[in-house]
PDB file of N, CA and C in Angstrom:
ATOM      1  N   UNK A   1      26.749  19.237  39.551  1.00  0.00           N
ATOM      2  CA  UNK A   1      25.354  19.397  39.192  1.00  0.00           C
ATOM      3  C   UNK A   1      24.666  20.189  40.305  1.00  0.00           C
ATOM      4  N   UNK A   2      24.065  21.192  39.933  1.00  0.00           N
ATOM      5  CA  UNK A   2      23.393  21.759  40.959  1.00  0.00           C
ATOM      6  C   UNK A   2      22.157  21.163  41.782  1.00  0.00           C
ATOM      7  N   UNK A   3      21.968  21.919  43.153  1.00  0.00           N
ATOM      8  CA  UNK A   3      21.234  21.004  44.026  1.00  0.00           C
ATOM      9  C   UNK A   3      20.428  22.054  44.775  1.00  0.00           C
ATOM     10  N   UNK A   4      19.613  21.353  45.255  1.00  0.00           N
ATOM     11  CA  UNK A   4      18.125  22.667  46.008  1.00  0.00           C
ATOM     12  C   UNK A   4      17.898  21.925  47.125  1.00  0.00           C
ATOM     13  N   UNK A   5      17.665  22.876  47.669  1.00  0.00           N
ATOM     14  CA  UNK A   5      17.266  22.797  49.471  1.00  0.00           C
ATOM     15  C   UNK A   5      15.381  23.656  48.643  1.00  0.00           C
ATOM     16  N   UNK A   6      14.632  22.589  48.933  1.00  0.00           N
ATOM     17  CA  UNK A   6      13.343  22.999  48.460  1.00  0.00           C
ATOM     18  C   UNK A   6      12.439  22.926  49.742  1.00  0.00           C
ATOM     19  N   UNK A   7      11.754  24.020  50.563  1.00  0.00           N
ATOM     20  CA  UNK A   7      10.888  23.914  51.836  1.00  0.00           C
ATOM     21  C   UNK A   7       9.432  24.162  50.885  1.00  0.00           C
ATOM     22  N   UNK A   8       8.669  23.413  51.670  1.00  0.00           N
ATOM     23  CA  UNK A   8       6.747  23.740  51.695  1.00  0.00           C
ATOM     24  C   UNK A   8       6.523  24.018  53.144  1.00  0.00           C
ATOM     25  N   UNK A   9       6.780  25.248  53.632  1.00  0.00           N
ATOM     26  CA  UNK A   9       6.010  25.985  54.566  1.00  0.00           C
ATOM     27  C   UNK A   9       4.762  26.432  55.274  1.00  0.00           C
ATOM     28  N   UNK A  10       3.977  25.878  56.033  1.00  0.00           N
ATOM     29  CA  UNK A  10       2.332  26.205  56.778  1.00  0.00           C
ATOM     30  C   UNK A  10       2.430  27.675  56.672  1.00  0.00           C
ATOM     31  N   UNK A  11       1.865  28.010  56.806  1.00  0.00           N
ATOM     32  CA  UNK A  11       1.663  29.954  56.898  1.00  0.00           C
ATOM     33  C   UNK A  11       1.456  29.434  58.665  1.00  0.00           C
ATOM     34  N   UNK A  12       2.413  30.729  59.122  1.00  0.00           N
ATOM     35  CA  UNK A  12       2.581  31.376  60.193  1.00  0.00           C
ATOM     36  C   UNK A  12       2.314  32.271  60.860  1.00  0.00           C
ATOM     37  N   UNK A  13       1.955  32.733  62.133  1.00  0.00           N
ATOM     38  CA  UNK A  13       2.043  33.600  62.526  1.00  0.00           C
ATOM     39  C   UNK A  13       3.276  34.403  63.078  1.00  0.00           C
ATOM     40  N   UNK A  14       3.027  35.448  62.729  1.00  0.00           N
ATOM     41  CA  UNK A  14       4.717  36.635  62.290  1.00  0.00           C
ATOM     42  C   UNK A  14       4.930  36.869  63.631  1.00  0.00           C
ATOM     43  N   UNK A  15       6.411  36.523  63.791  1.00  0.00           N
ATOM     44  CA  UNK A  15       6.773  36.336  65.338  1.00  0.00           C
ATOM     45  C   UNK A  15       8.478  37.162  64.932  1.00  0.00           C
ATOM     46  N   UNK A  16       9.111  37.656  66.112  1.00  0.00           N
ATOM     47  CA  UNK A  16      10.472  37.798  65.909  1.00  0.00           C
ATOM     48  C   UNK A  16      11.509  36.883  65.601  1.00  0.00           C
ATOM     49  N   UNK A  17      11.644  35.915  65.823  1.00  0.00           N
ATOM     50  CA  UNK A  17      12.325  35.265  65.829  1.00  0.00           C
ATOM     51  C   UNK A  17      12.135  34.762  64.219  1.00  0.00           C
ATOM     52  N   UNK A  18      11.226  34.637  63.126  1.00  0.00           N
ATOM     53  CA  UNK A  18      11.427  34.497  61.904  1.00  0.00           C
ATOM     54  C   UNK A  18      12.178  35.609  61.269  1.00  0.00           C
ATOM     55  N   UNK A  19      11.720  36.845  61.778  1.00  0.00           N
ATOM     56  CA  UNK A  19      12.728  38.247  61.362  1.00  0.00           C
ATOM     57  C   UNK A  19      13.843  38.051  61.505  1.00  0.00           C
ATOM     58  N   UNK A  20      14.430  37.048  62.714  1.00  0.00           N
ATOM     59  CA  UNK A  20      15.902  37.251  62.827  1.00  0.00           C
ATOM     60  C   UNK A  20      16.555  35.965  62.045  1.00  0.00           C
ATOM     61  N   UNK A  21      15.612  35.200  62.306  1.00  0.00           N
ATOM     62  CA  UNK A  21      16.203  33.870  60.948  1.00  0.00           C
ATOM     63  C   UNK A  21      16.252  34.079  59.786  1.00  0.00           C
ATOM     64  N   UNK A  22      15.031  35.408  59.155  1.00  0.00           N
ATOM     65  CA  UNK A  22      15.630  36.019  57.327  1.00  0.00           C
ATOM     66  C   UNK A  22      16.421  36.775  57.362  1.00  0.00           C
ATOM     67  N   UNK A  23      17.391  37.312  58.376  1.00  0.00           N
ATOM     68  CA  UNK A  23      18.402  38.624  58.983  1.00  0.00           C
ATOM     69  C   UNK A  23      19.390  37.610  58.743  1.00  0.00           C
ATOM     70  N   UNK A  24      19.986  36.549  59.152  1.00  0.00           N
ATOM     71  CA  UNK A  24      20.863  35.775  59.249  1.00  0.00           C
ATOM     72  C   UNK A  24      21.359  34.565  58.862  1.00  0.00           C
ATOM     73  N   UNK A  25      20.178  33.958  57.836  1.00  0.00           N
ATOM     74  CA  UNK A  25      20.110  33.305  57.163  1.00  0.00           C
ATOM     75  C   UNK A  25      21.215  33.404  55.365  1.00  0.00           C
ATOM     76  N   UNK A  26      21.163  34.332  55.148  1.00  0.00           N
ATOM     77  CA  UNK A  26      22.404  34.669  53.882  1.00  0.00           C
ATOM     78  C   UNK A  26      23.322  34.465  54.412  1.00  0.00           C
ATOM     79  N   UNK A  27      24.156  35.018  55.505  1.00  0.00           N
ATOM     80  CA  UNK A  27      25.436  34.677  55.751  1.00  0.00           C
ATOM     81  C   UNK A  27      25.694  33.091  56.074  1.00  0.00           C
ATOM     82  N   UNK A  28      24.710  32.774  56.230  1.00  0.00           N
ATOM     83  CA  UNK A  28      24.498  30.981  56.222  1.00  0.00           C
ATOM     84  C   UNK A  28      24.648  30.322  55.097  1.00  0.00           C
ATOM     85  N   UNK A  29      24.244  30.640  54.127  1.00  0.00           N
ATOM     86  CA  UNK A  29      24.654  30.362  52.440  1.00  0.00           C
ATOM     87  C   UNK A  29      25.515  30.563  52.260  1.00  0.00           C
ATOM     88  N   UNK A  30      26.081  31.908  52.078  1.00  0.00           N
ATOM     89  CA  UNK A  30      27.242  32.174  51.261  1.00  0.00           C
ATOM     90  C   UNK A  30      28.505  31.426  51.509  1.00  0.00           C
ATOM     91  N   UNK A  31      29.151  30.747  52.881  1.00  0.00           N
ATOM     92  CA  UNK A  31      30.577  29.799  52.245  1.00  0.00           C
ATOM     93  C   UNK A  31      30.324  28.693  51.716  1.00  0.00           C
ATOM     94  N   UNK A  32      28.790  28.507  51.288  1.00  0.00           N
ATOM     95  CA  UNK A  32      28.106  26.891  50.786  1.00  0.00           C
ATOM     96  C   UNK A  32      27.944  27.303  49.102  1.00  0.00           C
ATOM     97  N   UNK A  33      28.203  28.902  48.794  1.00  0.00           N
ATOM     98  CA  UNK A  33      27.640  28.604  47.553  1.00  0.00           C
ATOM     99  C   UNK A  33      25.749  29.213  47.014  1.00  0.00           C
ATOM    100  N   UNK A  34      25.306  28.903  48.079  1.00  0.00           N
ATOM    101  CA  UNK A  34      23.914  29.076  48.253  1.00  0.00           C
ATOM    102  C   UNK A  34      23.088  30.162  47.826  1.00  0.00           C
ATOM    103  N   UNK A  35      22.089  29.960  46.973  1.00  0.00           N
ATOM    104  CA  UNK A  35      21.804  31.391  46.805  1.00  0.00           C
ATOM    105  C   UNK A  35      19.905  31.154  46.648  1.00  0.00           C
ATOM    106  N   UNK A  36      18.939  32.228  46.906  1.00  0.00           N
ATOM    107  CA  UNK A  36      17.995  31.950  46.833  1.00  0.00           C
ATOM    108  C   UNK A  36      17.187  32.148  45.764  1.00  0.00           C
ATOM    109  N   UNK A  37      16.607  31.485  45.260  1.00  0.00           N
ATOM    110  CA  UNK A  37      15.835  31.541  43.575  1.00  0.00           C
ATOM    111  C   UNK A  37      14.115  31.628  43.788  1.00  0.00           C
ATOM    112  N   UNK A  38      13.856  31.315  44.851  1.00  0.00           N
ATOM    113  CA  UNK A  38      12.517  31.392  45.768  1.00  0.00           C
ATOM    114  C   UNK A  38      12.419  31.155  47.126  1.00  0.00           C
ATOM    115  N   UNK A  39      11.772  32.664  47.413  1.00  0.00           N
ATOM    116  CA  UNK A  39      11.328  33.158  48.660  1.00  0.00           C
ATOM    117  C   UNK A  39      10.436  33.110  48.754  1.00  0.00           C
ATOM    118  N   UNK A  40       9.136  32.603  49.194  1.00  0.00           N
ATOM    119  CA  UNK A  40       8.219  32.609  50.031  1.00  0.00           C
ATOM    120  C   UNK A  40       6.892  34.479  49.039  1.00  0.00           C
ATOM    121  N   UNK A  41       7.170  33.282  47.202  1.00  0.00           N
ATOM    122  CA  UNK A  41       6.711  34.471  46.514  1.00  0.00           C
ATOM    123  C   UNK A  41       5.210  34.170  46.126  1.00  0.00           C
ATOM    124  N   UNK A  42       4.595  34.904  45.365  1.00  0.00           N
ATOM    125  CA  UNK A  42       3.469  34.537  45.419  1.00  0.00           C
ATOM    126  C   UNK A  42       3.393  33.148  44.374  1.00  0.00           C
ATOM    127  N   UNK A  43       2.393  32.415  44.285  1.00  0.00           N
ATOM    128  CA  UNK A  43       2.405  30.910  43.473  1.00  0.00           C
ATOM    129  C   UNK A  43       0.677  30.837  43.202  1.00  0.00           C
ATOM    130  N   UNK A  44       0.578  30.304  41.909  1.00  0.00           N
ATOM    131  CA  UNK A  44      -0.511  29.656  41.250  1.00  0.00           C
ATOM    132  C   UNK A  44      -0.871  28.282  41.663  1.00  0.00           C
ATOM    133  N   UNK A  45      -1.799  27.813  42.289  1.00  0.00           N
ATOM    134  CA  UNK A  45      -2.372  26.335  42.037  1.00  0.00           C
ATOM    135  C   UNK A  45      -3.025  25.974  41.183  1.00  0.00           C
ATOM    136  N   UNK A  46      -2.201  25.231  40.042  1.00  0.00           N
ATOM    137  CA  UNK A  46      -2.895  24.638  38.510  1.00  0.00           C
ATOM    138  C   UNK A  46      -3.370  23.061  38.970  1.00  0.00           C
ATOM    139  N   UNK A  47      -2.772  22.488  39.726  1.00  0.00           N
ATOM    140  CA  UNK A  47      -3.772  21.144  40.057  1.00  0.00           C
ATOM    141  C   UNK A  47      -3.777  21.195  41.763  1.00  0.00           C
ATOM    142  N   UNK A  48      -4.518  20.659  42.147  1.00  0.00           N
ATOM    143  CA  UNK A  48      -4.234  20.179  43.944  1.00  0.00           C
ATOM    144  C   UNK A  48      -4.427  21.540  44.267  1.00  0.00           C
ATOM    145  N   UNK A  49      -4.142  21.306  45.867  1.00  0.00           N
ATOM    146  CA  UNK A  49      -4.339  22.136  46.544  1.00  0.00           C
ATOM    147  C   UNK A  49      -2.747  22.260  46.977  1.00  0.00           C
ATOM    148  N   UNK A  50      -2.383  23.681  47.579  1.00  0.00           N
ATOM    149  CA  UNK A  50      -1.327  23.729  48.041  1.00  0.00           C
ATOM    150  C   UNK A  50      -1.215  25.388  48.960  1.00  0.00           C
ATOM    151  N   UNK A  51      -1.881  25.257  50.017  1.00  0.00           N
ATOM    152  CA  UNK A  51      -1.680  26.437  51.100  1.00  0.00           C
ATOM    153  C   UNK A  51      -0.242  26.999  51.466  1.00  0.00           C
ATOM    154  N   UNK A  52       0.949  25.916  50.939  1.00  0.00           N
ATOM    155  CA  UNK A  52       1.870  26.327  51.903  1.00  0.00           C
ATOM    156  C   UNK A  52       2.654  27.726  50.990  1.00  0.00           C
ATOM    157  N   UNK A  53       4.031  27.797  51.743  1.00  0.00           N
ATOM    158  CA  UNK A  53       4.727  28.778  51.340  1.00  0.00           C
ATOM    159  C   UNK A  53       5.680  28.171  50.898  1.00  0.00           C
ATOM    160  N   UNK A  54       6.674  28.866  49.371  1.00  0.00           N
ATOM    161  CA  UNK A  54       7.743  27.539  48.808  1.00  0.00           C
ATOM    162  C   UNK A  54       8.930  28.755  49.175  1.00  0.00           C
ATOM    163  N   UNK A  55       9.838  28.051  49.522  1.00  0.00           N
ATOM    164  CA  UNK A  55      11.463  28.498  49.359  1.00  0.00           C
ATOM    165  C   UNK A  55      12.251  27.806  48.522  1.00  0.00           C
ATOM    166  N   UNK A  56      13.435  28.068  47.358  1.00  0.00           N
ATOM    167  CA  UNK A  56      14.269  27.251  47.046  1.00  0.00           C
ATOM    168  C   UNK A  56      15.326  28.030  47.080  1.00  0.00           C
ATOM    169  N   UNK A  57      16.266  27.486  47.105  1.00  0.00           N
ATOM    170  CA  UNK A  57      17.653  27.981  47.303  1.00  0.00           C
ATOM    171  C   UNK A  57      18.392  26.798  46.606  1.00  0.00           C
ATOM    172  N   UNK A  58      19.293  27.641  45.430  1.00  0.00           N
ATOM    173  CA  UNK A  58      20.228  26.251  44.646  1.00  0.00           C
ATOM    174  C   UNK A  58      21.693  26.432  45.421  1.00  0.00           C
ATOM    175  N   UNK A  59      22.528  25.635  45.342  1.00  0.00           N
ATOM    176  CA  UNK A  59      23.808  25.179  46.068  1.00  0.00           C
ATOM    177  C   UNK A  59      24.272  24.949  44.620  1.00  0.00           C
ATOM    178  N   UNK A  60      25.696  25.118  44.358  1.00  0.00           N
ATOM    179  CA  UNK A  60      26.579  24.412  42.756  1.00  0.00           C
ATOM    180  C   UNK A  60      26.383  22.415  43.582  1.00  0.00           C
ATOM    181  N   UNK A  61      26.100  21.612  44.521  1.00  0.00           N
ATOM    182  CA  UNK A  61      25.791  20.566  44.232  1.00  0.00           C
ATOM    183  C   UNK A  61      25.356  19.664  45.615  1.00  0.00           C
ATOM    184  N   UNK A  62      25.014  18.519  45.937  1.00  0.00           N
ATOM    185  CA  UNK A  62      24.612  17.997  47.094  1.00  0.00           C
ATOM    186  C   UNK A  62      25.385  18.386  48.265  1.00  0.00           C
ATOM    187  N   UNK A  63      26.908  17.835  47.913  1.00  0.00           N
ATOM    188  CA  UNK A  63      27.649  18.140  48.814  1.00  0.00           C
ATOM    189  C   UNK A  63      27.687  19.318  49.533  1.00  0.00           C
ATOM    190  N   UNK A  64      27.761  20.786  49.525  1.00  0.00           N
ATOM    191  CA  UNK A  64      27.336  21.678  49.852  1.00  0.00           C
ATOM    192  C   UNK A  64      26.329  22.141  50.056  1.00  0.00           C
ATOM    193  N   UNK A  65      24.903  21.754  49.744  1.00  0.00           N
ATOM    194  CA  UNK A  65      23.820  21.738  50.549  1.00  0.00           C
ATOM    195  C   UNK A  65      23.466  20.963  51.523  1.00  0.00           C
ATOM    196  N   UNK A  66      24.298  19.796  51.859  1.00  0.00           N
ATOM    197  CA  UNK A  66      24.044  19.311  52.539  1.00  0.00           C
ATOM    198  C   UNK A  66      25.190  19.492  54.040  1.00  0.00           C
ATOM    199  N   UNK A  67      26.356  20.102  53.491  1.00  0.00           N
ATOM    200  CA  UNK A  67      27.410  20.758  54.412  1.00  0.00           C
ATOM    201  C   UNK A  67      26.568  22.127  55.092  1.00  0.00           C
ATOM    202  N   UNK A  68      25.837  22.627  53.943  1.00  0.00           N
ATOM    203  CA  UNK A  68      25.518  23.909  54.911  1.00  0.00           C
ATOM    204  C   UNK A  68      24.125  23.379  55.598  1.00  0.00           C
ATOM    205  N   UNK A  69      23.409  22.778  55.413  1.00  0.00           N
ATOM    206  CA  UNK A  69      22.484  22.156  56.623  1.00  0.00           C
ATOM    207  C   UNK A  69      22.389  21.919  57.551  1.00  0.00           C
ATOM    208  N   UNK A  70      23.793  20.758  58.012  1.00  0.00           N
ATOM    209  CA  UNK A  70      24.696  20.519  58.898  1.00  0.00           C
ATOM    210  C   UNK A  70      25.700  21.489  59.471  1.00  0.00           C
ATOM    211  N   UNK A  71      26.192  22.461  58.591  1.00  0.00           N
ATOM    212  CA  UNK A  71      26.975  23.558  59.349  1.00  0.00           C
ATOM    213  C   UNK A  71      26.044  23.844  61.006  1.00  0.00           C
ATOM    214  N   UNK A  72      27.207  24.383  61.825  1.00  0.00           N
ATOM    215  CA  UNK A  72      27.218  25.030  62.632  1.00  0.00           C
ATOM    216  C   UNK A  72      26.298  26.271  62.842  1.00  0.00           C
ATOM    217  N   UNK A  73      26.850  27.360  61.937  1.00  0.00           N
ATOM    218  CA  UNK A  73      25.702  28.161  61.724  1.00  0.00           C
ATOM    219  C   UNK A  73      24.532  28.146  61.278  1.00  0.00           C
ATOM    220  N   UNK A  74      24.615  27.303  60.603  1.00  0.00           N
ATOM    221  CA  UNK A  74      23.030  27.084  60.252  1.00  0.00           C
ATOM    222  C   UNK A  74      21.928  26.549  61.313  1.00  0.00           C
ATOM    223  N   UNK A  75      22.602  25.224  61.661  1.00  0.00           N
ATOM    224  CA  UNK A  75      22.229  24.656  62.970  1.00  0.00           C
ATOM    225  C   UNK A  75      21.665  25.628  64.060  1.00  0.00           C
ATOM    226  N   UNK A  76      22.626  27.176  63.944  1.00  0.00           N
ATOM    227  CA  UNK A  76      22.263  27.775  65.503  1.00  0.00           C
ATOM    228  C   UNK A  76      21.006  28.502  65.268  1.00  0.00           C
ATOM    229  N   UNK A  77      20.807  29.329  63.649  1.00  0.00           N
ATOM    230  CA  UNK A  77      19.530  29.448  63.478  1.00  0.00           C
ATOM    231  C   UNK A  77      18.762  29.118  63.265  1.00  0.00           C
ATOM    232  N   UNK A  78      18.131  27.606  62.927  1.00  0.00           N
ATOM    233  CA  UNK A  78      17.036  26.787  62.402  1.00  0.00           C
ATOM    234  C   UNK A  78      16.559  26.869  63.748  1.00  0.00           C
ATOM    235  N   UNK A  79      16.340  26.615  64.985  1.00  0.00           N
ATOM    236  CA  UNK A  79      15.550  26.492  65.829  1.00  0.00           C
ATOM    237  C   UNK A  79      14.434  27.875  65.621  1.00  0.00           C
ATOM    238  N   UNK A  80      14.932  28.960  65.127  1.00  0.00           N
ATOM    239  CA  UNK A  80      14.300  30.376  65.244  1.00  0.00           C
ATOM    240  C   UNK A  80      13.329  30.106  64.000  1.00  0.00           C
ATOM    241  N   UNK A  81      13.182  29.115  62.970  1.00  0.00           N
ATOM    242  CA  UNK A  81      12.147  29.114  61.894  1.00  0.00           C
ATOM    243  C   UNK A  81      11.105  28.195  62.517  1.00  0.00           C
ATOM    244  N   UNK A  82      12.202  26.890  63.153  1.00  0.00           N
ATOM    245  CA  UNK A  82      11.415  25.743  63.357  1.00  0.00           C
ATOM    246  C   UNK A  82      10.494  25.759  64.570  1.00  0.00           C
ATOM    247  N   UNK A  83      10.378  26.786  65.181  1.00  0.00           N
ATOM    248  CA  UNK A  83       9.744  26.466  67.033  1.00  0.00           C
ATOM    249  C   UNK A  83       8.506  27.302  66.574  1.00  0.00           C
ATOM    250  N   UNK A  84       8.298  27.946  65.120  1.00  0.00           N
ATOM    251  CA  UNK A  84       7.459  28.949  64.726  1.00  0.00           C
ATOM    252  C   UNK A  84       6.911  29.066  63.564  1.00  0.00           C
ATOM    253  N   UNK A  85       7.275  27.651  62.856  1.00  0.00           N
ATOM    254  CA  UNK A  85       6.884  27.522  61.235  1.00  0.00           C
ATOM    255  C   UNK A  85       7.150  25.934  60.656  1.00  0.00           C
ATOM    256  N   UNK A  86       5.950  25.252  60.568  1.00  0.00           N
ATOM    257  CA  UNK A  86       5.952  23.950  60.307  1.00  0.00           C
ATOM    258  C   UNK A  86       6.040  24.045  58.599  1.00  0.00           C
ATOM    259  N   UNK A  87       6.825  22.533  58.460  1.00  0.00           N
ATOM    260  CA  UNK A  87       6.974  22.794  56.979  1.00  0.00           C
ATOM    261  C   UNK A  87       7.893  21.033  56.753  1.00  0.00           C
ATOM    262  N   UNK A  88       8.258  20.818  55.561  1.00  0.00           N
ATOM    263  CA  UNK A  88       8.463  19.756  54.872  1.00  0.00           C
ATOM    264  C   UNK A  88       9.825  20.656  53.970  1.00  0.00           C
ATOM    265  N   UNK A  89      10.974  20.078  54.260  1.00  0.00           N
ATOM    266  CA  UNK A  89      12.730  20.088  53.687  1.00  0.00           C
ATOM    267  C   UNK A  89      13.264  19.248  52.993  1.00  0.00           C
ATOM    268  N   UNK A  90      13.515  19.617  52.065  1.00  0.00           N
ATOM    269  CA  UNK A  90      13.983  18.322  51.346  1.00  0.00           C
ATOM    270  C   UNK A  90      15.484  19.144  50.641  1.00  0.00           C
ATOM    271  N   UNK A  91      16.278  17.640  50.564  1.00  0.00           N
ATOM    272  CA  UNK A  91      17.661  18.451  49.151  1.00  0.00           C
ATOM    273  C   UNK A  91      17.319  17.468  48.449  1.00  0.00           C
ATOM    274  N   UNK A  92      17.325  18.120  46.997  1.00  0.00           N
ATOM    275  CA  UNK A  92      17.162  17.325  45.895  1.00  0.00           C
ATOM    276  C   UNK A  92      18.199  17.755  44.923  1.00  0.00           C
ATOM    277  N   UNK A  93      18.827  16.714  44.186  1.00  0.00           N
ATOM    278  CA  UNK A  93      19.829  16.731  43.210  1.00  0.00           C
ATOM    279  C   UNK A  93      18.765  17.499  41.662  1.00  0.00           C
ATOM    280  N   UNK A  94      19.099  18.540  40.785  1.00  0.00           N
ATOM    281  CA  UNK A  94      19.161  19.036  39.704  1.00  0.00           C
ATOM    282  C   UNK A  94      19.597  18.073  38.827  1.00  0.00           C
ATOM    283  N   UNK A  95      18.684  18.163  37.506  1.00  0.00           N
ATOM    284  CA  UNK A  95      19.349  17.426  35.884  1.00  0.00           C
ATOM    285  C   UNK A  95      20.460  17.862  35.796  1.00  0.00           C
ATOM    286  N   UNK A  96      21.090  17.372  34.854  1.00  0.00           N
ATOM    287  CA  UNK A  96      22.180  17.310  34.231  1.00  0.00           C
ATOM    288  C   UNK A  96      21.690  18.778  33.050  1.00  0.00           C
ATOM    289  N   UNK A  97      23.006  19.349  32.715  1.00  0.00           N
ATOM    290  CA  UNK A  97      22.542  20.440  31.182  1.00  0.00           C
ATOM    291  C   UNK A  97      22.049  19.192  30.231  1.00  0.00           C
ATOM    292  N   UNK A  98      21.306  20.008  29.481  1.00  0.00           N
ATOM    293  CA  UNK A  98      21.192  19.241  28.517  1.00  0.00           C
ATOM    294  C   UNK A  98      19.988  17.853  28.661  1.00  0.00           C
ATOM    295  N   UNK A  99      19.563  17.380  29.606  1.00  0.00           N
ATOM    296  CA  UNK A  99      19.066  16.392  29.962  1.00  0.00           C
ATOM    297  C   UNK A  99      17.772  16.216  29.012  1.00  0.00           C
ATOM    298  N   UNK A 100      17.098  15.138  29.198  1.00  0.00           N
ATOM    299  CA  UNK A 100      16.309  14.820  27.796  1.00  0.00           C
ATOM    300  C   UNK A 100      14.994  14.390  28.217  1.00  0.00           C
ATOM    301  N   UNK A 101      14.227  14.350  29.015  1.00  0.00           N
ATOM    302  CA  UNK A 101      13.432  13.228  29.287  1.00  0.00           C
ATOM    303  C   UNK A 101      13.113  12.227  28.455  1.00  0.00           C
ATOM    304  N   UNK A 102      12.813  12.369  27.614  1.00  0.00           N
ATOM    305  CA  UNK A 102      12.376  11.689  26.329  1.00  0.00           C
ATOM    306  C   UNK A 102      13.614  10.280  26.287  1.00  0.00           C
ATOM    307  N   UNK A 103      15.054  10.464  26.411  1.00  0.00           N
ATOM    308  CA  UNK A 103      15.879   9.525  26.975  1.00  0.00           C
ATOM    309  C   UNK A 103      15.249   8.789  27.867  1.00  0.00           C
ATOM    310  N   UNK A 104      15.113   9.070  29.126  1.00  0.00           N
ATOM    311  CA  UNK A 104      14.726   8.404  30.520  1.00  0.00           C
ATOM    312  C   UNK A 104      13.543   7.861  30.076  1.00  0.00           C
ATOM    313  N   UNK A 105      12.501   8.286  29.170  1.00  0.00           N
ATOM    314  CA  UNK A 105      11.370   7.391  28.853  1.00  0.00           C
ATOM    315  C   UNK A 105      11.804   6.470  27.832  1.00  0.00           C
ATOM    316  N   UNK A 106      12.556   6.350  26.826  1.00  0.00           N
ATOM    317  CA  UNK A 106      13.245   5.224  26.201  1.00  0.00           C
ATOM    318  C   UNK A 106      13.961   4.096  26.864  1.00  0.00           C
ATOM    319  N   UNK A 107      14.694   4.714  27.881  1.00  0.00           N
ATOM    320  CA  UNK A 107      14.739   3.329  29.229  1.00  0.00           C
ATOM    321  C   UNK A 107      13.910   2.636  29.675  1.00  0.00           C
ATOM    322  N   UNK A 108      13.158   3.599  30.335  1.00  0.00           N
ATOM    323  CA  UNK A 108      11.680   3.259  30.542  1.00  0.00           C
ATOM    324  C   UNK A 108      10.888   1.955  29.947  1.00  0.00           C
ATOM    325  N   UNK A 109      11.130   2.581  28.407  1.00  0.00           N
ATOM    326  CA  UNK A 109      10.268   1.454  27.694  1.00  0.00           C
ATOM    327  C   UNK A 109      11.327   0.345  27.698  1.00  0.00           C
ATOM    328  N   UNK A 110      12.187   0.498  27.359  1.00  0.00           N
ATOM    329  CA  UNK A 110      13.223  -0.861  27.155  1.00  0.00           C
ATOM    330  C   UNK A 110      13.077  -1.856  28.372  1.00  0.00           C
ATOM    331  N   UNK A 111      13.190  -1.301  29.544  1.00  0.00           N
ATOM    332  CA  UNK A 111      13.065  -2.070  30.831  1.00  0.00           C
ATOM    333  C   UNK A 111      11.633  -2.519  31.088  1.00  0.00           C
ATOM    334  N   UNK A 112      10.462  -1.997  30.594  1.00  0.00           N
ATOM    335  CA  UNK A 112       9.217  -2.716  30.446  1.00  0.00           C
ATOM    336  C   UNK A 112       8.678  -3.497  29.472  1.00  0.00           C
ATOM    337  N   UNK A 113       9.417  -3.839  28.604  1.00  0.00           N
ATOM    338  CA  UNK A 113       9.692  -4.387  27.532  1.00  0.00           C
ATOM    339  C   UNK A 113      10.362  -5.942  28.180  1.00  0.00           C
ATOM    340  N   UNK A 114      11.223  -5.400  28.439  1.00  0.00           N
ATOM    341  CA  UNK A 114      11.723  -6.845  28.951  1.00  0.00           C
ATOM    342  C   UNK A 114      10.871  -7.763  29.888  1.00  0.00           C
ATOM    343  N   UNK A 115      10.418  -7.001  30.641  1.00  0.00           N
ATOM    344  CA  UNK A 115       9.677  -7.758  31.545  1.00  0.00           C
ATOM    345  C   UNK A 115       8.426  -7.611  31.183  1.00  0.00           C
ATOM    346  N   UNK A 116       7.574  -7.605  30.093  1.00  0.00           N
ATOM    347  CA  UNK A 116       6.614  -8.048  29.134  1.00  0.00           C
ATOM    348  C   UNK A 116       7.014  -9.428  29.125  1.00  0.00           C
ATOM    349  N   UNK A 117       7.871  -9.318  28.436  1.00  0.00           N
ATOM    350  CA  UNK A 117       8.313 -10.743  27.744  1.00  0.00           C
ATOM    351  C   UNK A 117       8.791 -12.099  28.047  1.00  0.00           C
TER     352      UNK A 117
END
């Protein structure tokens, strides 16, 4: 099941060292799989507020987003985003194909149902 490395980014001030972390950052993905689906593109606010900047990048599943996090290389460039760009990281697991919500709210009710009663 596929999996995302999803950042909310502060806006920054443009320093070198972010140039060399988007320079070197792909070869950091690629033996993980990794690929980027959002860069830091432009975005609509339909509710709330939200200043930051979004990145996602999908992985084919946890395990490998969470190997390339922990990799080595990755490790040596994150200091070059992080000493220069505050932000909130998360990996989150992807649905299943096919997935239903409408299922998960039929659980939903069944399990509040019970404890109605």
């Amino acid at each position: 099941m596929t999996a995302y490395a999803i950042a909310r980014l502060r806006p920054a001030a443009l320093h070198r060292d972010i140039a060399e972390y988007m320079e070197r950052i792909p070869a950091t993905l690629e033996p993980f799989g990794g690929r980027f689906l959002v860069h830091v593109t432009r975005h609509e606010v339909l509710e709330g507020t939200w200043p930051e900047d979004v990145v996602v990048i999908a992985f084919p599943g946890m395990t490998e987003a969470r190997d390339w996090w922990d990799s080595p290389a990755y490790r040596e460039i994150a200091p070059l985003r992080s000493r220069h760009i505050e932000g909130d990281i998360i990996l989150i697991d992807g649905v299943p194909e096919g997935y239903d919500p409408a299922v998960t709210a039929a659980a939903l009710r069944k399990e509040l149902d019970s404890v109605a009663d």
